[in-house]
ModelCIF file with pLDDT and N, C-alpha, C, O atoms, coordinates in Angstrom:
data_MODEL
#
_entry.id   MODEL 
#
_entity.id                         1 
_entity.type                       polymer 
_entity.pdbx_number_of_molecules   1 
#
_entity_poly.entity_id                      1 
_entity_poly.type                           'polypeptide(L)' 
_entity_poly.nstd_linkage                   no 
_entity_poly.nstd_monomer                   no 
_entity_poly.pdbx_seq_one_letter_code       
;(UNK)(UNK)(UNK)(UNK)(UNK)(UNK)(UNK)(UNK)(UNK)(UNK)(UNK)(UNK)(UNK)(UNK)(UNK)(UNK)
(UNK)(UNK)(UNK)(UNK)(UNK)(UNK)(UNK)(UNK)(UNK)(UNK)(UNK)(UNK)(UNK)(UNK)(UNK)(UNK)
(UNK)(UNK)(UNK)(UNK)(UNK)(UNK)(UNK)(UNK)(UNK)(UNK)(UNK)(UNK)(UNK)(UNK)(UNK)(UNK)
;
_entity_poly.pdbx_seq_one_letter_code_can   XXXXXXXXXXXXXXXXXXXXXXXXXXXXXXXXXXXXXXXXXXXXXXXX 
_entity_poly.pdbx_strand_id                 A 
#
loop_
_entity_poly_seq.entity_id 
_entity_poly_seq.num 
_entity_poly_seq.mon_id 
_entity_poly_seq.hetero 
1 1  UNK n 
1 2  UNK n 
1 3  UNK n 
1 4  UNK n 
1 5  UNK n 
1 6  UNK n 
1 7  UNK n 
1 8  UNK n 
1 9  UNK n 
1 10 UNK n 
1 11 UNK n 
1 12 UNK n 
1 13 UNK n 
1 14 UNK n 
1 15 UNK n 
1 16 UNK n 
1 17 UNK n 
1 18 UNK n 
1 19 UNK n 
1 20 UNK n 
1 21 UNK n 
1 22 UNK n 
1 23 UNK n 
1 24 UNK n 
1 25 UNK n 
1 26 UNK n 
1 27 UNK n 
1 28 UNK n 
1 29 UNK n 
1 30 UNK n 
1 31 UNK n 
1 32 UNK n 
1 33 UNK n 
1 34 UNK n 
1 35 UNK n 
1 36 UNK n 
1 37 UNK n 
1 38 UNK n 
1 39 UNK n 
1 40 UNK n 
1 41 UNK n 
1 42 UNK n 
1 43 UNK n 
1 44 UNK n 
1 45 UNK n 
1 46 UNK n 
1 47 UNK n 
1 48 UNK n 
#
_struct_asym.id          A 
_struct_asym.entity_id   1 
#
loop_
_ma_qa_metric.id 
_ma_qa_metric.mode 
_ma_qa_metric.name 
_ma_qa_metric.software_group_id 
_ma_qa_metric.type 
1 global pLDDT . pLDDT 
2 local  pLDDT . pLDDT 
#
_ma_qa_metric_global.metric_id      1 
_ma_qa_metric_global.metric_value   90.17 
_ma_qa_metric_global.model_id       1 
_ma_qa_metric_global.ordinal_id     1 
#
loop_
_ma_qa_metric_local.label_asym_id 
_ma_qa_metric_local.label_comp_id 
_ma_qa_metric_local.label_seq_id 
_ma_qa_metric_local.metric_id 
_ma_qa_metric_local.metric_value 
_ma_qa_metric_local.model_id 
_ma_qa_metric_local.ordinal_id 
A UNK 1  2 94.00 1 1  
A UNK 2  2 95.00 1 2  
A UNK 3  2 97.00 1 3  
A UNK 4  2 97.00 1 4  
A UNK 5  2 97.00 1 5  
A UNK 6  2 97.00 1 6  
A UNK 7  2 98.00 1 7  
A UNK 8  2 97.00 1 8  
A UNK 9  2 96.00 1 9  
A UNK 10 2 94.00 1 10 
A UNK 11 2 95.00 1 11 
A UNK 12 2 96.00 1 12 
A UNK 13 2 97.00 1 13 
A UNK 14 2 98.00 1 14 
A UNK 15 2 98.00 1 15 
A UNK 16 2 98.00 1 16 
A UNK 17 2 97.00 1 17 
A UNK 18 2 97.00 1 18 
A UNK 19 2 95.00 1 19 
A UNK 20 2 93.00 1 20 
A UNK 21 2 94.00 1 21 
A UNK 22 2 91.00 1 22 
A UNK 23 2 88.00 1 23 
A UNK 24 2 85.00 1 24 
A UNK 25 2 81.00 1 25 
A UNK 26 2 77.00 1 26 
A UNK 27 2 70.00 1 27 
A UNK 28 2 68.00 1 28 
A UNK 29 2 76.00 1 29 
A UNK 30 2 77.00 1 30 
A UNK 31 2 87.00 1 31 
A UNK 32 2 92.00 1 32 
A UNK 33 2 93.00 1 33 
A UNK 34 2 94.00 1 34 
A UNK 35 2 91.00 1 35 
A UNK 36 2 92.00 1 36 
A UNK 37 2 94.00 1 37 
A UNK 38 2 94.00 1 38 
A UNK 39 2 91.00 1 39 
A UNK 40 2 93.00 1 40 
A UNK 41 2 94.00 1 41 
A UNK 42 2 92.00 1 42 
A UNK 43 2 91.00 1 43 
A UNK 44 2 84.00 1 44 
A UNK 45 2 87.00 1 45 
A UNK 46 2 76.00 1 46 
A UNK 47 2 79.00 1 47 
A UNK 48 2 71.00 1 48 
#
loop_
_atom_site.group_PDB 
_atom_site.id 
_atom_site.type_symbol 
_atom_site.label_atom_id 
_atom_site.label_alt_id 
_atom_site.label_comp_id 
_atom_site.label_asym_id 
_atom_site.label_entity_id 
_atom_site.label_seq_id 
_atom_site.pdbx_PDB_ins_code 
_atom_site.Cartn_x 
_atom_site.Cartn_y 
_atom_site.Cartn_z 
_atom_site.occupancy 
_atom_site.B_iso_or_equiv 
_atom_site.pdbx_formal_charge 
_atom_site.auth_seq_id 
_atom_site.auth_comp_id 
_atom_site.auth_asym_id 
_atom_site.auth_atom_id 
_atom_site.pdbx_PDB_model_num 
ATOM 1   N N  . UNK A 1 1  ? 9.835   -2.828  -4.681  1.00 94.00 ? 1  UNK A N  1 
ATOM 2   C CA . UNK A 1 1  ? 11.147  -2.450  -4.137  1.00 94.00 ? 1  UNK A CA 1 
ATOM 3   C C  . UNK A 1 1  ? 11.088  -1.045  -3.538  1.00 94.00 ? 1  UNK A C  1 
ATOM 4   O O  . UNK A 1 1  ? 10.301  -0.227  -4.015  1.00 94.00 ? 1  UNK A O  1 
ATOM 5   N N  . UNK A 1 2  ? 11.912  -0.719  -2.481  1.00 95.00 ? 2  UNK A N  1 
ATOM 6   C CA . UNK A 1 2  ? 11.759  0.640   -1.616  1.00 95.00 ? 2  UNK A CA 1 
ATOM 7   C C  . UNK A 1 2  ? 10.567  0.813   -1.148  1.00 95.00 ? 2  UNK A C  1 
ATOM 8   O O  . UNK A 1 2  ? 10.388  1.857   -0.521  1.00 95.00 ? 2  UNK A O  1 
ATOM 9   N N  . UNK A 1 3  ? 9.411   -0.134  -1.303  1.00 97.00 ? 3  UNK A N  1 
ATOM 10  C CA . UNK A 1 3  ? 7.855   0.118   -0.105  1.00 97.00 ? 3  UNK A CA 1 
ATOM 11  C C  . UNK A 1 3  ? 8.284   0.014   1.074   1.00 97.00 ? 3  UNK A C  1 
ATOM 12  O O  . UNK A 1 3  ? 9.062   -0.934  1.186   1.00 97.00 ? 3  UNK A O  1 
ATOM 13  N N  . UNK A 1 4  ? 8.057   0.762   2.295   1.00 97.00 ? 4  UNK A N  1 
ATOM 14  C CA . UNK A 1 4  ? 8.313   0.603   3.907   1.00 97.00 ? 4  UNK A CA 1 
ATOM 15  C C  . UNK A 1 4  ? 7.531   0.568   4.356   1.00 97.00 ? 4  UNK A C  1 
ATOM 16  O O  . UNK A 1 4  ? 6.687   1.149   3.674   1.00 97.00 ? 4  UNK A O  1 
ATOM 17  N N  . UNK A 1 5  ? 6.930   0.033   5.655   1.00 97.00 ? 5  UNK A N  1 
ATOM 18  C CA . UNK A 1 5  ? 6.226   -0.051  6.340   1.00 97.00 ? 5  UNK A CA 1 
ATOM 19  C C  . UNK A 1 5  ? 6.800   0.349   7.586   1.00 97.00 ? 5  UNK A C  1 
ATOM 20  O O  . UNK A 1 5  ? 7.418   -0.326  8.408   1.00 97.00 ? 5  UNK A O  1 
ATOM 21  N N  . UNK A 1 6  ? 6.388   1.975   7.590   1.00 97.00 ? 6  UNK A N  1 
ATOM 22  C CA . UNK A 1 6  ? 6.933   2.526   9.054   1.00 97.00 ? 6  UNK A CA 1 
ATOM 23  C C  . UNK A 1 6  ? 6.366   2.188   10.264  1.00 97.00 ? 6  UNK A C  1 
ATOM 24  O O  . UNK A 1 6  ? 7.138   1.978   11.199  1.00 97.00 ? 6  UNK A O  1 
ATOM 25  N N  . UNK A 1 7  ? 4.879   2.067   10.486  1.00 98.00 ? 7  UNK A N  1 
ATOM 26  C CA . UNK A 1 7  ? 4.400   1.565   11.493  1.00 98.00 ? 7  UNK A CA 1 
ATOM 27  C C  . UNK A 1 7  ? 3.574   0.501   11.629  1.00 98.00 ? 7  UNK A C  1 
ATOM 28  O O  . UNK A 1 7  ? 3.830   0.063   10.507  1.00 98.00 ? 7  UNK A O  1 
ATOM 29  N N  . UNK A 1 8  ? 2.695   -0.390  12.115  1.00 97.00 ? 8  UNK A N  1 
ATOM 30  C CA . UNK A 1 8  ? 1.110   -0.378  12.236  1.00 97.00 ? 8  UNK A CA 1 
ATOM 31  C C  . UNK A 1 8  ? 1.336   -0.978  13.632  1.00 97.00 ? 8  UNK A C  1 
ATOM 32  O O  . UNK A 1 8  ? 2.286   -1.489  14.226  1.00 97.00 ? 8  UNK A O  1 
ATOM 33  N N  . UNK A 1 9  ? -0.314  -0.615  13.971  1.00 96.00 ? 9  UNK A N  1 
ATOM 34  C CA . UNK A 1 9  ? -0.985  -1.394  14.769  1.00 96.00 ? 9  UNK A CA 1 
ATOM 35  C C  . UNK A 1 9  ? -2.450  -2.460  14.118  1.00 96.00 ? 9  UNK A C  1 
ATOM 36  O O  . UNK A 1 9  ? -2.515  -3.166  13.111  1.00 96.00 ? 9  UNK A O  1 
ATOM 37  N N  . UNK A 1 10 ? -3.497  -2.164  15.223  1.00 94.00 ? 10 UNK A N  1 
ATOM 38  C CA . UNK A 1 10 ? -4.340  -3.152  14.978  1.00 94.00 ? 10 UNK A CA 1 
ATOM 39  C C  . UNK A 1 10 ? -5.425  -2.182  13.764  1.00 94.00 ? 10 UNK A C  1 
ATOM 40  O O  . UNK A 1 10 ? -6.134  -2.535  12.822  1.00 94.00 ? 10 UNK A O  1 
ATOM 41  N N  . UNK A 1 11 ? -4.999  -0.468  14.556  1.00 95.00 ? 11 UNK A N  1 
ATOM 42  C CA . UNK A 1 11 ? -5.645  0.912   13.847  1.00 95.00 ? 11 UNK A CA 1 
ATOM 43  C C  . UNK A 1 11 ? -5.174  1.121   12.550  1.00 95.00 ? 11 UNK A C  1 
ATOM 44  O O  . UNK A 1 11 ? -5.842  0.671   11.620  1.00 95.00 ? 11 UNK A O  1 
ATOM 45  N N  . UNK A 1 12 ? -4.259  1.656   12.354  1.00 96.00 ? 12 UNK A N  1 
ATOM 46  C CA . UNK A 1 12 ? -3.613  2.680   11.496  1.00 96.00 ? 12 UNK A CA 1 
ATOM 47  C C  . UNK A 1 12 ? -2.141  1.354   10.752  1.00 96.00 ? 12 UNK A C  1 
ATOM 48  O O  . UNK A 1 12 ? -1.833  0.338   11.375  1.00 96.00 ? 12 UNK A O  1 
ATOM 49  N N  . UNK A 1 13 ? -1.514  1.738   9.434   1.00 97.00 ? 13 UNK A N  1 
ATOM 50  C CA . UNK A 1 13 ? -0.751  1.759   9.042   1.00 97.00 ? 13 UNK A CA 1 
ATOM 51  C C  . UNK A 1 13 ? 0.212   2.339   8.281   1.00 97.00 ? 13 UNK A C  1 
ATOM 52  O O  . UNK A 1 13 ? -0.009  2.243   7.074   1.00 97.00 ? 13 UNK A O  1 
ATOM 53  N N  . UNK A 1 14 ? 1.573   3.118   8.698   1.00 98.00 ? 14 UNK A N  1 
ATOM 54  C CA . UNK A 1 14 ? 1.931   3.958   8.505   1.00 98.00 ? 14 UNK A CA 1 
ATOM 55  C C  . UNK A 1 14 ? 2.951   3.573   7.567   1.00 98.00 ? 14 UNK A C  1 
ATOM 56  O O  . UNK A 1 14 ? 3.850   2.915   8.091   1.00 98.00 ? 14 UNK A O  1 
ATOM 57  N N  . UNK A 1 15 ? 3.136   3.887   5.775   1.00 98.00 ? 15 UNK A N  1 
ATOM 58  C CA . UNK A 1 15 ? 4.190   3.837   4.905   1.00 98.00 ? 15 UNK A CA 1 
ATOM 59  C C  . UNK A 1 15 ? 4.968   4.712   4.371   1.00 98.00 ? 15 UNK A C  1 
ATOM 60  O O  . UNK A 1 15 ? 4.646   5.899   4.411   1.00 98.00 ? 15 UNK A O  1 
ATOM 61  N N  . UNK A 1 16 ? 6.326   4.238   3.673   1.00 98.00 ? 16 UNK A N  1 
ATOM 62  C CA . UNK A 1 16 ? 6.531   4.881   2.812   1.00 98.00 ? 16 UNK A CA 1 
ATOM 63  C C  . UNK A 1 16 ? 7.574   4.514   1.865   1.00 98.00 ? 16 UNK A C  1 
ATOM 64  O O  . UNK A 1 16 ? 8.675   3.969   1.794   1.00 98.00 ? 16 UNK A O  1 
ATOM 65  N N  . UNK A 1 17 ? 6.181   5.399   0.794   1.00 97.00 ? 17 UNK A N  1 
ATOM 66  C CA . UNK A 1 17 ? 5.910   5.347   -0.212  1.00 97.00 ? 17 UNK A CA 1 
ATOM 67  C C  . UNK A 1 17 ? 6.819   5.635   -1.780  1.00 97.00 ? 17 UNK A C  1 
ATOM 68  O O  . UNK A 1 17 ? 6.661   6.701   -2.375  1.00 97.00 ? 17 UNK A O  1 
ATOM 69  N N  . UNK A 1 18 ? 7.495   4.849   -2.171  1.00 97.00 ? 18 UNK A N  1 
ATOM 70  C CA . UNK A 1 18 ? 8.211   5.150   -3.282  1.00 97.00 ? 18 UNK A CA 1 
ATOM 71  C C  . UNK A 1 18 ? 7.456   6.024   -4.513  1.00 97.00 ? 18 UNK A C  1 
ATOM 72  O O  . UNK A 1 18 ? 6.226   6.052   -4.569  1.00 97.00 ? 18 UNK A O  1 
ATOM 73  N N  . UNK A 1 19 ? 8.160   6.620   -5.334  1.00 95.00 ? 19 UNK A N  1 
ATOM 74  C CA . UNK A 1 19 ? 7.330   7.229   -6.606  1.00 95.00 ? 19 UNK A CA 1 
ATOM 75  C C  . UNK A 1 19 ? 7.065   5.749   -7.772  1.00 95.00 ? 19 UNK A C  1 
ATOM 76  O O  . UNK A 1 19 ? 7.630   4.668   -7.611  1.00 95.00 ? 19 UNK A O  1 
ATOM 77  N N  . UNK A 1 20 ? 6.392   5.964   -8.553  1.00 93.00 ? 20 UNK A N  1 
ATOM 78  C CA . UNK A 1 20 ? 5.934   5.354   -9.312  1.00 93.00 ? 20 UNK A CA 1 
ATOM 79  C C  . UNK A 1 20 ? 4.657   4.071   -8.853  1.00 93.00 ? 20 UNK A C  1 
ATOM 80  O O  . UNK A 1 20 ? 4.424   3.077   -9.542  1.00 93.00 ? 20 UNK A O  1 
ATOM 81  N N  . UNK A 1 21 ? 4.033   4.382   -7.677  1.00 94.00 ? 21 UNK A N  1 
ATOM 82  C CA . UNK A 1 21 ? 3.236   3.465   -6.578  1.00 94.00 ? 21 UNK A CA 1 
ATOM 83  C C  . UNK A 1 21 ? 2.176   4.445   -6.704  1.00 94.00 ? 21 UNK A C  1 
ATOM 84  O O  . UNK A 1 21 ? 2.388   5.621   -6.412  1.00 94.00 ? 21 UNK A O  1 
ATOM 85  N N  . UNK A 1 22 ? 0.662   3.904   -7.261  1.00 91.00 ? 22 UNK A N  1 
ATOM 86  C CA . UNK A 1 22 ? -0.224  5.136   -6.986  1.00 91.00 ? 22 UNK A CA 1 
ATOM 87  C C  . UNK A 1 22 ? -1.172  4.400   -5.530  1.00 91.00 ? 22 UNK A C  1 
ATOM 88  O O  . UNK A 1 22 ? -1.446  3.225   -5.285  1.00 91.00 ? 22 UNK A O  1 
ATOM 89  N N  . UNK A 1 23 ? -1.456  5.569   -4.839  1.00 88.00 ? 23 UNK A N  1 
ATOM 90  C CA . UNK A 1 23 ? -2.766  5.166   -3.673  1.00 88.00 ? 23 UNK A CA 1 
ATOM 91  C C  . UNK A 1 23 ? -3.434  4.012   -4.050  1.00 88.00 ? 23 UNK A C  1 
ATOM 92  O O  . UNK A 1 23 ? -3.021  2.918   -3.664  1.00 88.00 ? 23 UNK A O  1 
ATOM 93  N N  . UNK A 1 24 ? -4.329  4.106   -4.694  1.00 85.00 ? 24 UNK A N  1 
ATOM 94  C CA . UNK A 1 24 ? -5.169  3.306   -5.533  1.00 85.00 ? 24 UNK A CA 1 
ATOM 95  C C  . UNK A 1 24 ? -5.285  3.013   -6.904  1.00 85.00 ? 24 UNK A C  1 
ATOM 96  O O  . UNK A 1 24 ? -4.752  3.598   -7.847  1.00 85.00 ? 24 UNK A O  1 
ATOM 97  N N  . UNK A 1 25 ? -6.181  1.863   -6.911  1.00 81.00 ? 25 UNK A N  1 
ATOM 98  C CA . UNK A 1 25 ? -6.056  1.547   -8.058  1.00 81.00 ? 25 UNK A CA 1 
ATOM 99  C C  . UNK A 1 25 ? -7.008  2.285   -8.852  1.00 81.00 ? 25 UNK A C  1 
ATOM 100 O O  . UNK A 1 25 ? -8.059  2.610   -8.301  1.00 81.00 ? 25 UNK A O  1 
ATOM 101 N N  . UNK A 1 26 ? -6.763  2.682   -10.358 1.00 77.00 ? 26 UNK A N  1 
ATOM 102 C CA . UNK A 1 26 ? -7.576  3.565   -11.509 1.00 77.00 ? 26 UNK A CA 1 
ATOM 103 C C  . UNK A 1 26 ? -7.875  2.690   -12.572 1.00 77.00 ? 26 UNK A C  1 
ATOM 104 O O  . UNK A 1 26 ? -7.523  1.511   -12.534 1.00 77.00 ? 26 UNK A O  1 
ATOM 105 N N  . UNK A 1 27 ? -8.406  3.105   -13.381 1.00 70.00 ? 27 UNK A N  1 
ATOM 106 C CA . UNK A 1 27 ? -8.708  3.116   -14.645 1.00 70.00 ? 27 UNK A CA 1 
ATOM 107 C C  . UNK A 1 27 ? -7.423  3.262   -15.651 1.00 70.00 ? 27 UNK A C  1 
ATOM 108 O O  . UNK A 1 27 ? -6.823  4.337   -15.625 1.00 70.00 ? 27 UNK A O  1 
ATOM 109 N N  . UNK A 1 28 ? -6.944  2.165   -16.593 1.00 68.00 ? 28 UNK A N  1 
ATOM 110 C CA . UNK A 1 28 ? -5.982  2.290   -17.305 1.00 68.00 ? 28 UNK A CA 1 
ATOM 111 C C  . UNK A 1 28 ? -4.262  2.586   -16.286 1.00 68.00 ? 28 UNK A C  1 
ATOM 112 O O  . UNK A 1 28 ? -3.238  3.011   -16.821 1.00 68.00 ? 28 UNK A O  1 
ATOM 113 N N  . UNK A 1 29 ? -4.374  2.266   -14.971 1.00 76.00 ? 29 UNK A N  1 
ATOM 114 C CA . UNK A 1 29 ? -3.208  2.274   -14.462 1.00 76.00 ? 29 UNK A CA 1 
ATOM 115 C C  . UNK A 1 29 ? -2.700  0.563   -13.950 1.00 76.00 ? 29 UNK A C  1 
ATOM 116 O O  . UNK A 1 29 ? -2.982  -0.166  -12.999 1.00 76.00 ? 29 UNK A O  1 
ATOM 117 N N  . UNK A 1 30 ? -2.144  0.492   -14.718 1.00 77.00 ? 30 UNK A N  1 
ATOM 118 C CA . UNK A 1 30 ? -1.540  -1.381  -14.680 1.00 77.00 ? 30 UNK A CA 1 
ATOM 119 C C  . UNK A 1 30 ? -0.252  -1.054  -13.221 1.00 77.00 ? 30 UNK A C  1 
ATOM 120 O O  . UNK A 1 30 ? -0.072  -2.018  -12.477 1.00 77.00 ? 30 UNK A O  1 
ATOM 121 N N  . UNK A 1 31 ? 0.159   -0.378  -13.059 1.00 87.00 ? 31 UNK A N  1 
ATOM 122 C CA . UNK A 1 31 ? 1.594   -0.210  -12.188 1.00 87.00 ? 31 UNK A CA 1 
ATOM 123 C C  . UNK A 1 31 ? 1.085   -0.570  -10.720 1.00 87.00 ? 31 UNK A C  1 
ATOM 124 O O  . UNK A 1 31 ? -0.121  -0.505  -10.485 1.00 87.00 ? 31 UNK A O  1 
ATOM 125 N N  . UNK A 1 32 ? 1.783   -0.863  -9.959  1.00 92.00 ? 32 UNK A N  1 
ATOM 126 C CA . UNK A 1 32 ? 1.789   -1.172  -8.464  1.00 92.00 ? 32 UNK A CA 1 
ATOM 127 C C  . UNK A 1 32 ? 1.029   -0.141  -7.645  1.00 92.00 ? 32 UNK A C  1 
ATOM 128 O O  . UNK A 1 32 ? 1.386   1.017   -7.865  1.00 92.00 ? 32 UNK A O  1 
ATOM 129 N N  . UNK A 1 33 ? 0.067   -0.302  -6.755  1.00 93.00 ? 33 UNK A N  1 
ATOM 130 C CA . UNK A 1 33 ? -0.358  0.608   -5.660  1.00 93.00 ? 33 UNK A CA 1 
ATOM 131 C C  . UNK A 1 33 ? 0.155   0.211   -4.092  1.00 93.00 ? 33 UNK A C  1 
ATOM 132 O O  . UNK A 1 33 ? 0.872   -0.758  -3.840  1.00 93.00 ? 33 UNK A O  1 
ATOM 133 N N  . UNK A 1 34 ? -0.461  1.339   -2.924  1.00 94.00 ? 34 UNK A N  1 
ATOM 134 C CA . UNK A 1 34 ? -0.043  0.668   -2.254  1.00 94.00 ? 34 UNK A CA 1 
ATOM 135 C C  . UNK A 1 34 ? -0.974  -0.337  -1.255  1.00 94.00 ? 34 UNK A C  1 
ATOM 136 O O  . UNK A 1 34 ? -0.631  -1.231  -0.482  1.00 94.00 ? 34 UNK A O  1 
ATOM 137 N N  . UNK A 1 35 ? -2.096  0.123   -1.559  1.00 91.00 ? 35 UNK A N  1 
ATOM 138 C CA . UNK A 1 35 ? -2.935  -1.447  -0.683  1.00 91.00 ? 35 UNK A CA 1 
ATOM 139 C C  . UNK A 1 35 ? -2.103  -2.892  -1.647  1.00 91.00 ? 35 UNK A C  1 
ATOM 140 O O  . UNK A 1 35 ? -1.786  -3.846  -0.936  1.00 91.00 ? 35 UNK A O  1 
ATOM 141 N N  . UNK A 1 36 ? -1.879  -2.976  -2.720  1.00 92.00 ? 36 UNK A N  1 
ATOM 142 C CA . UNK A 1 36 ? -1.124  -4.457  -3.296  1.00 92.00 ? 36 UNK A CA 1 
ATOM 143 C C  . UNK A 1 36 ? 0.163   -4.532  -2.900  1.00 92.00 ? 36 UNK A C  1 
ATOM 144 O O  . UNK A 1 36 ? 0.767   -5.599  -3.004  1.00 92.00 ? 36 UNK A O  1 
ATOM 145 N N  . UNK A 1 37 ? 0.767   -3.398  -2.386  1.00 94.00 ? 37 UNK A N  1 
ATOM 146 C CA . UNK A 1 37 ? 2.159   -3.014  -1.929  1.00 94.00 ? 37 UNK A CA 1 
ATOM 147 C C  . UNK A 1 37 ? 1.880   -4.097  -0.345  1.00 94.00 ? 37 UNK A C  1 
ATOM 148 O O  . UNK A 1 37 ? 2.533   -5.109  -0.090  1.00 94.00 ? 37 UNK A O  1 
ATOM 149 N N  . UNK A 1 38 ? 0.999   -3.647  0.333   1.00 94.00 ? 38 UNK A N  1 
ATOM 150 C CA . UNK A 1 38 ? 0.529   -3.975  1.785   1.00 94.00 ? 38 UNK A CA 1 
ATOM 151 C C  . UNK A 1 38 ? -0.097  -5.297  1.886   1.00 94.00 ? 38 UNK A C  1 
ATOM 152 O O  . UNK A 1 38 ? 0.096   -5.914  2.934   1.00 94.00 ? 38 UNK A O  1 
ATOM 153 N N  . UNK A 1 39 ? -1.069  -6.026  0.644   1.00 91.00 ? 39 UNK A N  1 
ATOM 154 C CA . UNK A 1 39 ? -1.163  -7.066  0.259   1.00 91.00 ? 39 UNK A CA 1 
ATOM 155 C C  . UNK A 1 39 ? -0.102  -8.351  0.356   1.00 91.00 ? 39 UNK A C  1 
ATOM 156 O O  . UNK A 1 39 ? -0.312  -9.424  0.922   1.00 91.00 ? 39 UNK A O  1 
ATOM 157 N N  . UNK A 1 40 ? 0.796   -8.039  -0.181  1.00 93.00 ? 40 UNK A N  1 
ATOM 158 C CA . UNK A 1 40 ? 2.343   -8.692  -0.756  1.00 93.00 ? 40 UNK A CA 1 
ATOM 159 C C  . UNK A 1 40 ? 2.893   -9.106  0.458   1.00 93.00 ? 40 UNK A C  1 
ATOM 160 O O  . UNK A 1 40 ? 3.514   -10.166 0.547   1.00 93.00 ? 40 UNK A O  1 
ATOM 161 N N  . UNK A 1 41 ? 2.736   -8.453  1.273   1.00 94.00 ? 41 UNK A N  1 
ATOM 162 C CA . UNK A 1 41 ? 3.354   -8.151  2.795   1.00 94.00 ? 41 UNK A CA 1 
ATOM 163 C C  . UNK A 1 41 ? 2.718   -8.903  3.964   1.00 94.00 ? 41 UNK A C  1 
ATOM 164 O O  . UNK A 1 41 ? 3.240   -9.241  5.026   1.00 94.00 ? 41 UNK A O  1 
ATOM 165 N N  . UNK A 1 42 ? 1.532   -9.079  3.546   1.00 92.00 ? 42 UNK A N  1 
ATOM 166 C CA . UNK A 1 42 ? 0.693   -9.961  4.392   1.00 92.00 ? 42 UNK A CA 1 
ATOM 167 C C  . UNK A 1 42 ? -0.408  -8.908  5.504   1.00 92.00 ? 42 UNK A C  1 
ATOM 168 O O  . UNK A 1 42 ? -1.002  -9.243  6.528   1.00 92.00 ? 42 UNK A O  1 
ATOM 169 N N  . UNK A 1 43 ? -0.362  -7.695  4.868   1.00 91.00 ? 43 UNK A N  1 
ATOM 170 C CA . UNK A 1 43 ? -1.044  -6.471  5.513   1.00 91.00 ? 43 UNK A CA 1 
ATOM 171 C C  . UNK A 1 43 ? -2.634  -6.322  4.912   1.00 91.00 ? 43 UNK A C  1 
ATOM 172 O O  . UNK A 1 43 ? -2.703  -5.648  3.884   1.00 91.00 ? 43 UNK A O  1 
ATOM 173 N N  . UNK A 1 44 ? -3.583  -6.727  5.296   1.00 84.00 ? 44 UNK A N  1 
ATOM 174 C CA . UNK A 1 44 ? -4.870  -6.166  4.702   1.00 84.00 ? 44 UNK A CA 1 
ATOM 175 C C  . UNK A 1 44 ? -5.178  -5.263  5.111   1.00 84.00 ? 44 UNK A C  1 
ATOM 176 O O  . UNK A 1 44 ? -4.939  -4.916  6.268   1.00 84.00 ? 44 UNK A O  1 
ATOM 177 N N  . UNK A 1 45 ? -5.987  -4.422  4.033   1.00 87.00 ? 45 UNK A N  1 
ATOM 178 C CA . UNK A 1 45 ? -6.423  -3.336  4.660   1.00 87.00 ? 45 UNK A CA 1 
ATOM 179 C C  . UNK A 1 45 ? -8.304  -3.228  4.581   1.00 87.00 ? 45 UNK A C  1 
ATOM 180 O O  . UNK A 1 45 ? -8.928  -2.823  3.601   1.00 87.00 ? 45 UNK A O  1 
ATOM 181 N N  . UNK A 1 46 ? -8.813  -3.633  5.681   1.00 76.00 ? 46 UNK A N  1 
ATOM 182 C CA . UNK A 1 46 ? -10.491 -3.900  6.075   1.00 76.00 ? 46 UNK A CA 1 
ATOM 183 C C  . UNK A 1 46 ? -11.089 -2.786  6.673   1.00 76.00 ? 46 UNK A C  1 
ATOM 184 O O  . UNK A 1 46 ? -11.007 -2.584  7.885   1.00 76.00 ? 46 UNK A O  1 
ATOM 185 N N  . UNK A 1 47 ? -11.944 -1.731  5.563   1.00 79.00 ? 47 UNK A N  1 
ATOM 186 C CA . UNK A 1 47 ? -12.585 -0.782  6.022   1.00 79.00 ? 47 UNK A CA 1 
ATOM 187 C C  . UNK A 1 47 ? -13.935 -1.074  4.958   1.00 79.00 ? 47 UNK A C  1 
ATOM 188 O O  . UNK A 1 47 ? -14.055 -2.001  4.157   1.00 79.00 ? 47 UNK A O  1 
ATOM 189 N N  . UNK A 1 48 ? -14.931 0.092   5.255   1.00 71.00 ? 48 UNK A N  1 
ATOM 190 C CA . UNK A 1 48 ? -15.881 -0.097  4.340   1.00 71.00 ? 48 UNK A CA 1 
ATOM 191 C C  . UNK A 1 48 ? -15.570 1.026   2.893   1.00 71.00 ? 48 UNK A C  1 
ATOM 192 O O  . UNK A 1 48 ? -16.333 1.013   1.927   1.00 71.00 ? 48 UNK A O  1 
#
């Protein structure tokens, strides 16, 4: 709830980002990020 997706193209995707959403995923953090935020959405994100 409150994830936005301000922009993308084929490049870049531009959000924003609620609190309690970390970047990535960690060690011992169960809560929402936002590549699964962008996932959900039908957004992959394909880099190396």
């Amino acid at each position: 709830p409150g994830f936005r997706v301000v922009f993308q193209d084929a490049d870049i995707v531009v959000v924003d980002k609620p609190a309690g959403v970390a970047a990535h995923p960690s060690v011992g953090w169960d809560g929402p990020t936002v590549g699964g935020a962008l996932l959900a959405l039908g957004i992959p994100i394909a880099t190396s």
